[in-house]
Protein backbone atom coordinates (compact mmCIF):
# COMPACT_ATOMS: atom_id res chain seq x y z
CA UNK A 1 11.71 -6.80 12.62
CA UNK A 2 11.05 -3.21 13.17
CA UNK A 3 7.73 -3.98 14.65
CA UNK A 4 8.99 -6.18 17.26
CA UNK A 5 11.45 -3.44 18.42
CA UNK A 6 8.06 -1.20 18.67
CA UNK A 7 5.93 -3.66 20.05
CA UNK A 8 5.63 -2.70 23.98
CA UNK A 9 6.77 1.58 23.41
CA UNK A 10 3.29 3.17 21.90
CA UNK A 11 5.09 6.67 21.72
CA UNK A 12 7.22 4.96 19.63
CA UNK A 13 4.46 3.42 16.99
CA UNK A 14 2.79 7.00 16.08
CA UNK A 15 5.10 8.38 14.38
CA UNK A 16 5.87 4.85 12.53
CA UNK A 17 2.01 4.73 11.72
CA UNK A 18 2.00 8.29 10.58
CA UNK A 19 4.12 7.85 8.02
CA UNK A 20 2.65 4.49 6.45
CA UNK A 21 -0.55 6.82 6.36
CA UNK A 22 1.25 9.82 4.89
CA UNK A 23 2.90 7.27 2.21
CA UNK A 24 -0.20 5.82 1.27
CA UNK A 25 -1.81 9.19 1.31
CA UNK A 26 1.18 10.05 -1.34
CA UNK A 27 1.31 7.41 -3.54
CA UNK A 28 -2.68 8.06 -3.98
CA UNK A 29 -2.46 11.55 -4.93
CA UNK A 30 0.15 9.88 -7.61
CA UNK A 31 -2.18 7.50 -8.68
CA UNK A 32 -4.93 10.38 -9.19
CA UNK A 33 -2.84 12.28 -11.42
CA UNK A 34 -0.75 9.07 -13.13
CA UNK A 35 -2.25 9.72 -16.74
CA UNK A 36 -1.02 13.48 -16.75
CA UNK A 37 2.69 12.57 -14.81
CA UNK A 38 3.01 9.41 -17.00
CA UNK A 39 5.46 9.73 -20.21
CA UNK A 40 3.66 9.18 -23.12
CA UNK A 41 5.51 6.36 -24.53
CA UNK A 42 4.38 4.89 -28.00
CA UNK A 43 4.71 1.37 -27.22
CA UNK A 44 3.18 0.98 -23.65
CA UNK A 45 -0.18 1.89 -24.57
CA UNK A 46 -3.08 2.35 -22.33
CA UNK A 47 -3.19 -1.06 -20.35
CA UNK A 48 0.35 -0.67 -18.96
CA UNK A 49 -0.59 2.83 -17.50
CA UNK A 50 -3.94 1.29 -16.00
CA UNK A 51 -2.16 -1.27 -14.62
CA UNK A 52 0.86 0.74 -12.83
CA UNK A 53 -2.22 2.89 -12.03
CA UNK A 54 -3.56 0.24 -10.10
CA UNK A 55 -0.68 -0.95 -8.45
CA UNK A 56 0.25 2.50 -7.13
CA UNK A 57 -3.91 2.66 -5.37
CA UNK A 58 -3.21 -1.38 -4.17
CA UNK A 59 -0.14 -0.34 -2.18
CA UNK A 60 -1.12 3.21 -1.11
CA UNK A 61 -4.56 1.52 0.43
CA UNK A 62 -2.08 -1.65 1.97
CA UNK A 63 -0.09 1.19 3.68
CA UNK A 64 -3.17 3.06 4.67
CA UNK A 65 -4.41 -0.01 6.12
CA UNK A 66 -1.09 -0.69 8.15
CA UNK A 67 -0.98 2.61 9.25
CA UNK A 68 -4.26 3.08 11.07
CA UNK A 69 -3.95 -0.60 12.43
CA UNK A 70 -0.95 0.27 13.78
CA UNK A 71 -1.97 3.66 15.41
CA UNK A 72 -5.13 1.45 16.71
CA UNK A 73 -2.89 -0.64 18.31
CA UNK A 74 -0.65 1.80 19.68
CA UNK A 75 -4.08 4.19 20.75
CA UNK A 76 -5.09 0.78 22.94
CA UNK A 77 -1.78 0.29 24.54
CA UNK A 78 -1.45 3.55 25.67
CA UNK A 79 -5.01 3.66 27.31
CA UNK A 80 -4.21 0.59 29.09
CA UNK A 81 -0.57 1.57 30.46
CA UNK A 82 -2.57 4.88 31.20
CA UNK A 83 -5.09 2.41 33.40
């Protein structure tokens, strides 16, 4: 829904793709340092703190993704309203 409102303003889309990319860039400095920021909880044990772990590097790399194919998108509408 909020794409569709972006979808024909490009000056409008950077700053939208920006912060996808500064999210994802976020949530994998998080996932770098998730065994020191973690609690140490008896019961979880290791494979629960792999697995958030991974979770937290799957999304940060979907929103990564998003992000630069959005600011692709935007980068190519501008250069052709520019033509």
């Amino acid at each position: 829904m909020i794409l569709r409102q972006l979808e024909n303003c490009p000056e409008k889309r950077i700053p939208v793709a920006m912060a996808l990319i500064v999210a994802g860039l976020s949530m994998t400095v998080i996932g770098t340092s998730w065994s020191r920021l973690s609690p140490s909880l008896p019961h979880l044990g290791p494979n629960w703190n792999d697995f958030f772990r991974g979770v937290l590097f799957g999304v940060a790399i979907v929103l990564e993704i998003a992000g630069v194919a959005i600011a692709a998108k935007a980068a190519a509408l501008r250069k052709r309203n520019s033509l």
